[in-house]
N, C-alpha and C. Protein backbone atom coordinates (compact mmCIF):
# COMPACT_ATOMS: atom_id res chain seq x y z
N UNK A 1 40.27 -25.68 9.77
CA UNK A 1 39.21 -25.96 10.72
C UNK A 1 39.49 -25.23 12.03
N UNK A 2 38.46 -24.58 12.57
CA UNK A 2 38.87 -24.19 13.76
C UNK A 2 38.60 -24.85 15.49
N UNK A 3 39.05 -24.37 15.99
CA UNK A 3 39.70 -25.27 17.12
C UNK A 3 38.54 -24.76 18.59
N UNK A 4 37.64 -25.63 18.94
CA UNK A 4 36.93 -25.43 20.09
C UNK A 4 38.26 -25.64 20.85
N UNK A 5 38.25 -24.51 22.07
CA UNK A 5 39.04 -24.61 22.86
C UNK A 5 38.15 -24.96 24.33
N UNK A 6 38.36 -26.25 24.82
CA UNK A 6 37.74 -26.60 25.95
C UNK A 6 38.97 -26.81 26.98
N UNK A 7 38.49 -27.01 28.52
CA UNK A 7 39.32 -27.36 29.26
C UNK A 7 39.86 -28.21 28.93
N UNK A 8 39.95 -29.34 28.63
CA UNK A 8 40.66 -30.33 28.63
C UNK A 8 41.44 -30.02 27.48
N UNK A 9 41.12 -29.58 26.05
CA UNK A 9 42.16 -29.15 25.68
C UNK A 9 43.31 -28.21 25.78
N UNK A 10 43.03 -27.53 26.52
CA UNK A 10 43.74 -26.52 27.13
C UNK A 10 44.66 -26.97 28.26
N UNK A 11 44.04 -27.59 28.94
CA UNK A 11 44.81 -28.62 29.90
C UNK A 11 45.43 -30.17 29.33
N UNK A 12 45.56 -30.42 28.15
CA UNK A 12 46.12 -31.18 27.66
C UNK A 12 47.32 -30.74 26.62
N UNK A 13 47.01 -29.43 26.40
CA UNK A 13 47.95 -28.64 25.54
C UNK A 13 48.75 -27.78 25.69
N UNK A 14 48.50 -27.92 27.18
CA UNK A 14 49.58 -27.13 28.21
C UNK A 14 51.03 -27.68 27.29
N UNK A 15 52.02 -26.28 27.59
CA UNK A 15 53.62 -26.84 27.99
C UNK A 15 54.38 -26.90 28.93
N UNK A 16 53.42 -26.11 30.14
CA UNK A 16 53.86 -26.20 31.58
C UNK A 16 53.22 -27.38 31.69
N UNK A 17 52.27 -27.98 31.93
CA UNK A 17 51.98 -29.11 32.70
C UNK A 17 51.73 -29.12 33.88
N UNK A 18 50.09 -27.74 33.85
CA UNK A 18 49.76 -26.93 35.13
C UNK A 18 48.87 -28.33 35.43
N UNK A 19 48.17 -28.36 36.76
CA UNK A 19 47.66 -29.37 37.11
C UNK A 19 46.15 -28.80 36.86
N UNK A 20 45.13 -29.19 36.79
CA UNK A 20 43.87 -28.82 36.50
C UNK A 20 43.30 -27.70 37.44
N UNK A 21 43.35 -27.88 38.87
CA UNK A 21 42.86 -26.84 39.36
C UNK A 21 43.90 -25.40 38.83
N UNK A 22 45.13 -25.53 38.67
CA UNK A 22 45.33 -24.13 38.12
C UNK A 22 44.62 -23.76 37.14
N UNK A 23 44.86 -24.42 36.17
CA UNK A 23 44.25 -24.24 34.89
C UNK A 23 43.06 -23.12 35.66
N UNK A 24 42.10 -24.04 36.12
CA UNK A 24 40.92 -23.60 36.21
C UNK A 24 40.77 -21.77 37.14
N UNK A 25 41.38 -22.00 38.24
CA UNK A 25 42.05 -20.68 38.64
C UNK A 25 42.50 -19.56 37.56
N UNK A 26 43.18 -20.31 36.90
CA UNK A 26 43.97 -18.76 35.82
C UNK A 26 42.67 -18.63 34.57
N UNK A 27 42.04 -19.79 34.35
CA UNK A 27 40.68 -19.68 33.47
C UNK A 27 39.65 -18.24 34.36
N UNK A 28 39.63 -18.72 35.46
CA UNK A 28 38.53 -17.60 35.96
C UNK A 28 39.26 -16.60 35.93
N UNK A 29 40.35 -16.80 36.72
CA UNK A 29 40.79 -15.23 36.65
C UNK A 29 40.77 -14.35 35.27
N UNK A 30 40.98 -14.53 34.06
CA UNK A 30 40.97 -14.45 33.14
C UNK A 30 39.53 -13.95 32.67
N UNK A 31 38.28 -14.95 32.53
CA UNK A 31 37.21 -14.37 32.97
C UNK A 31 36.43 -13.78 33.44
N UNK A 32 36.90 -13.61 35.02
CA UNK A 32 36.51 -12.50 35.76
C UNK A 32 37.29 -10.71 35.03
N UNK A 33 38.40 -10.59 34.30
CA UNK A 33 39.26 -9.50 34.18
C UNK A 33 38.45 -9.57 32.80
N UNK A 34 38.10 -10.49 32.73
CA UNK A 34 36.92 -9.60 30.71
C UNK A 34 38.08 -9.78 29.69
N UNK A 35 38.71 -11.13 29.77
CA UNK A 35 39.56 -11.15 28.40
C UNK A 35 39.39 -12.38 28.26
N UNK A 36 38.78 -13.24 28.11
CA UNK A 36 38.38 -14.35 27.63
C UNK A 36 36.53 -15.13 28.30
N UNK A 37 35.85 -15.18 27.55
CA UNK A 37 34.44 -15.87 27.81
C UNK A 37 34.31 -17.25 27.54
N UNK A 38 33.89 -17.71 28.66
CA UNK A 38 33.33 -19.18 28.51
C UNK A 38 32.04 -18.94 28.04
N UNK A 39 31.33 -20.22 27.01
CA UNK A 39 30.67 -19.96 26.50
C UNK A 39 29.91 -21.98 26.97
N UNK A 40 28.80 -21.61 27.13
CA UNK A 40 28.48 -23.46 27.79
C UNK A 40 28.40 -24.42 26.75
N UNK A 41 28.32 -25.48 26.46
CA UNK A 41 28.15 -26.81 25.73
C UNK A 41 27.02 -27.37 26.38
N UNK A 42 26.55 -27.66 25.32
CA UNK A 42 25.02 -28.61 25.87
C UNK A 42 25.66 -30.06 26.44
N UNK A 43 26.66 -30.67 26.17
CA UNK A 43 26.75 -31.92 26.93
C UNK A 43 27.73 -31.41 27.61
N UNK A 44 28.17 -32.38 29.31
CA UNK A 44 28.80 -31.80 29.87
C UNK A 44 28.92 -31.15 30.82
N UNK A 45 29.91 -30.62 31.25
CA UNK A 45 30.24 -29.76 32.40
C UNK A 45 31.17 -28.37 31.59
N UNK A 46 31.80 -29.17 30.84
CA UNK A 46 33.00 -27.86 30.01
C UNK A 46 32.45 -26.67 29.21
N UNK A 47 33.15 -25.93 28.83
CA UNK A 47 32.74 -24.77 28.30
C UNK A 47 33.68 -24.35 26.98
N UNK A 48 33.24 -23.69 26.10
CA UNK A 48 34.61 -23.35 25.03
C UNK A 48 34.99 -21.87 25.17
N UNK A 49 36.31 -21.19 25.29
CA UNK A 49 36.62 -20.46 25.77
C UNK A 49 37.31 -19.76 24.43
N UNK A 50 36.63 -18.31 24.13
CA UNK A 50 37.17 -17.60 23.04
C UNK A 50 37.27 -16.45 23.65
N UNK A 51 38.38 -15.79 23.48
CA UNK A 51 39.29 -14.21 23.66
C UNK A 51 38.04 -13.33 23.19
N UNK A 52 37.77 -12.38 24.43
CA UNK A 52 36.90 -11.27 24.26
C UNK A 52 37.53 -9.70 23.61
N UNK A 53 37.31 -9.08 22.86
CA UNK A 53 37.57 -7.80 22.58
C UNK A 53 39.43 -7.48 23.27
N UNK A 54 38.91 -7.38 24.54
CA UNK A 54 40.04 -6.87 25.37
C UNK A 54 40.95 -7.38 25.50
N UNK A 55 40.97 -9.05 25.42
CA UNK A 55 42.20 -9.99 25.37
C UNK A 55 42.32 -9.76 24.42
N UNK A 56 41.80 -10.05 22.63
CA UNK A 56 42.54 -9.44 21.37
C UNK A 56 43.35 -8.49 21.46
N UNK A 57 42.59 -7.28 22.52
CA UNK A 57 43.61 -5.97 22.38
C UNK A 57 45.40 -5.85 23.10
N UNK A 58 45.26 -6.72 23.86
CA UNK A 58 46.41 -7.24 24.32
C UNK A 58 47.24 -7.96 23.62
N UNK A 59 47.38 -8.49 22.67
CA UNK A 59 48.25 -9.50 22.27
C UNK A 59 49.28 -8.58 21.69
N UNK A 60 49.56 -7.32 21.20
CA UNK A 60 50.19 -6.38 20.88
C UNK A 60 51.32 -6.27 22.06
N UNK A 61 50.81 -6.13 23.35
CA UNK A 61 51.08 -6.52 24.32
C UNK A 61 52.43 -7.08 24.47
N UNK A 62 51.38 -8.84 24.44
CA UNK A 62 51.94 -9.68 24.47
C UNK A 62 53.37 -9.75 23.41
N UNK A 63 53.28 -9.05 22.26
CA UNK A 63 54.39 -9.28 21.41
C UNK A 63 55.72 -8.51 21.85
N UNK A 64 55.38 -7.48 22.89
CA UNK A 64 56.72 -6.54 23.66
C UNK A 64 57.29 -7.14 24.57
N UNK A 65 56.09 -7.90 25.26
CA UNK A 65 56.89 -8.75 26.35
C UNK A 65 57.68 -9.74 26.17
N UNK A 66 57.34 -10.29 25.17
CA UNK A 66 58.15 -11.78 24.62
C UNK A 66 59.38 -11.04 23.90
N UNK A 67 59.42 -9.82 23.48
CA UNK A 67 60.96 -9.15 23.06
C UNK A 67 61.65 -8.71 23.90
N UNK A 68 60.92 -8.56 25.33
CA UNK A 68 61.74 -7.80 26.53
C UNK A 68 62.21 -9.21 26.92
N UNK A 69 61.38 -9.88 26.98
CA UNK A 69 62.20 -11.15 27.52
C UNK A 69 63.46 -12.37 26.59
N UNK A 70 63.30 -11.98 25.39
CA UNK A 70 64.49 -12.30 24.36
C UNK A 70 65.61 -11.76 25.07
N UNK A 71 65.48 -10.54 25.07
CA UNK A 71 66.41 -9.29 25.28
C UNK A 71 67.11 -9.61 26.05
N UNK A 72 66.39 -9.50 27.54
CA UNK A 72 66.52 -9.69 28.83
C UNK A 72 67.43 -11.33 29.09
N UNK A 73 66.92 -12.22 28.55
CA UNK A 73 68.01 -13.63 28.72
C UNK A 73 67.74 -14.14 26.96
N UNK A 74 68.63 -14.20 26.17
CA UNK A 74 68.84 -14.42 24.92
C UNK A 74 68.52 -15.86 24.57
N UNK A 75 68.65 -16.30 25.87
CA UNK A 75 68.47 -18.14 25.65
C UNK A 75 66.99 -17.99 25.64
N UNK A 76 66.16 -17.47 26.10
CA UNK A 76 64.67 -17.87 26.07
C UNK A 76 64.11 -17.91 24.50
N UNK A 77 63.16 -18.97 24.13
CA UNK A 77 63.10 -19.16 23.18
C UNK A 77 61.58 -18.81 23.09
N UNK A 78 61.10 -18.73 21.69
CA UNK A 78 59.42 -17.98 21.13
C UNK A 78 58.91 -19.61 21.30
N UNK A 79 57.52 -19.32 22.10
CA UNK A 79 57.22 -20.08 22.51
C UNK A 79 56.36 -20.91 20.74
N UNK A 80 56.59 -20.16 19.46
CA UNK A 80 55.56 -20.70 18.37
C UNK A 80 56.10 -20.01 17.33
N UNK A 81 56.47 -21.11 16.69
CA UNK A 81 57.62 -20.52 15.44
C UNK A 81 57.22 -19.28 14.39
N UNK A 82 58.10 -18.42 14.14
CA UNK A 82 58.08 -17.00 13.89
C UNK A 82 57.55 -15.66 14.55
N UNK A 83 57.44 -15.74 15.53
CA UNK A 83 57.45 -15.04 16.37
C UNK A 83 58.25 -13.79 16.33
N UNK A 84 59.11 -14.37 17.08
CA UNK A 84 60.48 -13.68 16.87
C UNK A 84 60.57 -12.59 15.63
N UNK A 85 60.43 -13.21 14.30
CA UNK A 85 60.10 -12.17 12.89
C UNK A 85 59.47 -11.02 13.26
N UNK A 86 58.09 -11.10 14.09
CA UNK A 86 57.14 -10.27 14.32
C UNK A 86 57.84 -9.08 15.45
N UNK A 87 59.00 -9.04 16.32
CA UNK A 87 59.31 -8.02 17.16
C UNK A 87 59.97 -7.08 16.57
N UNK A 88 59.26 -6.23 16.67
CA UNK A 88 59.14 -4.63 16.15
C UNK A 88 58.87 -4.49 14.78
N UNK A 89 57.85 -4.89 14.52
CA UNK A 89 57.24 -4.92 13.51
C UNK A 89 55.83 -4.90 13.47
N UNK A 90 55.56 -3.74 13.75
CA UNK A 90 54.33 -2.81 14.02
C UNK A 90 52.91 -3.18 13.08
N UNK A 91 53.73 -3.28 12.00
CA UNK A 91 52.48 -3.97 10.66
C UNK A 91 52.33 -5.23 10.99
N UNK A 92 53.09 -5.92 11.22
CA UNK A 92 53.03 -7.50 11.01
C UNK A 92 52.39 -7.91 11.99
N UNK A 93 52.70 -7.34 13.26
CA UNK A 93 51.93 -7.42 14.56
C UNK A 93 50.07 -7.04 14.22
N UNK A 94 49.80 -6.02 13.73
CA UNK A 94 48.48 -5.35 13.44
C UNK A 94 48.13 -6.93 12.97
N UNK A 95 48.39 -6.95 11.49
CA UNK A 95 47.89 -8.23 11.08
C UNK A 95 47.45 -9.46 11.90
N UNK A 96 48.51 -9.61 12.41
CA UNK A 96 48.84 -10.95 13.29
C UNK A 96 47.35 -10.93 14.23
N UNK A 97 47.17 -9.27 14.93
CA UNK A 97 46.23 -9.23 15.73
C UNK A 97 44.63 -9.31 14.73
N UNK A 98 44.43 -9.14 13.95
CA UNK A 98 43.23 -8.75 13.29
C UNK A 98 43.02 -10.17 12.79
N UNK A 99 44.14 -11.11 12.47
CA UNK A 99 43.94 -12.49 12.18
C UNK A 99 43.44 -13.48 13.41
N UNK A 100 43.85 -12.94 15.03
CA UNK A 100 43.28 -13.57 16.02
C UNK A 100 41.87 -13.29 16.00
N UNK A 101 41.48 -11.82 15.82
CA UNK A 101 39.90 -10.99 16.03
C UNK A 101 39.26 -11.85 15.39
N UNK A 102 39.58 -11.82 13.82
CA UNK A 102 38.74 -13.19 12.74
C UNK A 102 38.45 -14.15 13.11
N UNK A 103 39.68 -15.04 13.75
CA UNK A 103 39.38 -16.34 14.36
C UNK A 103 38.86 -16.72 15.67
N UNK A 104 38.70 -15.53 16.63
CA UNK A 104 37.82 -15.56 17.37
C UNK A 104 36.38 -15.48 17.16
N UNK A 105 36.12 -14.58 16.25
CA UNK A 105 34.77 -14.42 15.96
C UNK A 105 34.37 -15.47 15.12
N UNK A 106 35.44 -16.19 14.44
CA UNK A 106 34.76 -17.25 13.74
C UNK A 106 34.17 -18.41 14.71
N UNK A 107 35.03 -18.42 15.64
CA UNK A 107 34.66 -19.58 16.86
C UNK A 107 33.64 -18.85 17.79
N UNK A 108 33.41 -17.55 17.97
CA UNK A 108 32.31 -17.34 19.16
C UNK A 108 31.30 -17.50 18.07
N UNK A 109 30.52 -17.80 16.78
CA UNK A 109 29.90 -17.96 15.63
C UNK A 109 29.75 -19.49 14.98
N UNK A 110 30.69 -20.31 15.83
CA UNK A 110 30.42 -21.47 15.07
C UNK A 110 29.56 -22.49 15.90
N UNK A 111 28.75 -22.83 16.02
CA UNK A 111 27.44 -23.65 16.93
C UNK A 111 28.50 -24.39 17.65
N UNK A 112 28.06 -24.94 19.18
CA UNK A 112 28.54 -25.84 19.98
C UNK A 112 27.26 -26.93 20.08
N UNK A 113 27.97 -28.38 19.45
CA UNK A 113 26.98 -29.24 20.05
C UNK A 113 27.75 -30.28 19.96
N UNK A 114 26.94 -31.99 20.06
CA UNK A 114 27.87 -33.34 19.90
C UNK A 114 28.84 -33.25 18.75
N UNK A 115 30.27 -33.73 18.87
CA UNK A 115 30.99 -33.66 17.63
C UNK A 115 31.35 -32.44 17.30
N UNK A 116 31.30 -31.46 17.77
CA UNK A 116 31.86 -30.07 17.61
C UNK A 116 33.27 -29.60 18.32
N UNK A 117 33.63 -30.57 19.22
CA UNK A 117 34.23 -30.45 20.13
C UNK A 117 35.82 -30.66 19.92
């Protein structure tokens, strides 16, 4: 099943344990830079928030940085188990990314209404 991502879940699923106005700060900012879209809910104030094109294209990215930072202090740990498997591993990464693209598009595609949430 896939996962409406709303504020509150996002702010409940934190592992920092940012306080809401960040959240909401690093949400826009994020928005405003064209890598993630809020998308509105008919009830409400919240919005569900799925990775645009350009944030997908980043997560490749994201997989160098989390090896520079292994590297860099050995104690830091992958924030989501197997991870780690995936550094420098060019294929596995592709995949990994084309499996986010899917599941984004499955969620910017799946209706928002009561009970969807």
């Amino acid at each position: 099943m896939l996962e409406h991502r709303t504020f509150r879940s996002l702010l409940t699923g934190s592992q920092e344990g940012i306080s809401p106005s960040t959240l909401s700060n690093r949400l826009r900012s994020l928005e405003n830079l064209g890598l993630i879209e809020r998308a509105p809910v008919p009830i409400g104030h919240q919005g569900r928030y799925t990775l645009t094109e350009d944030g997908v294209a980043l997560v490749p990215l994201l997989f160098e940085l989390a090896r520079a930072g292994s590297f860099l202090d050995p104690s830091t740990e992958a924030t989501a188990p197997g991870v780690e498997d995936l550094y420098g591993d060019s294929e596995g990464i592709a995949a990994f990314t084309e499996s986010i693209r899917a599941r984004e598009e499955a969620l910017r595609n799946t209706p928002i209404g009561p009970g969807t949430d």
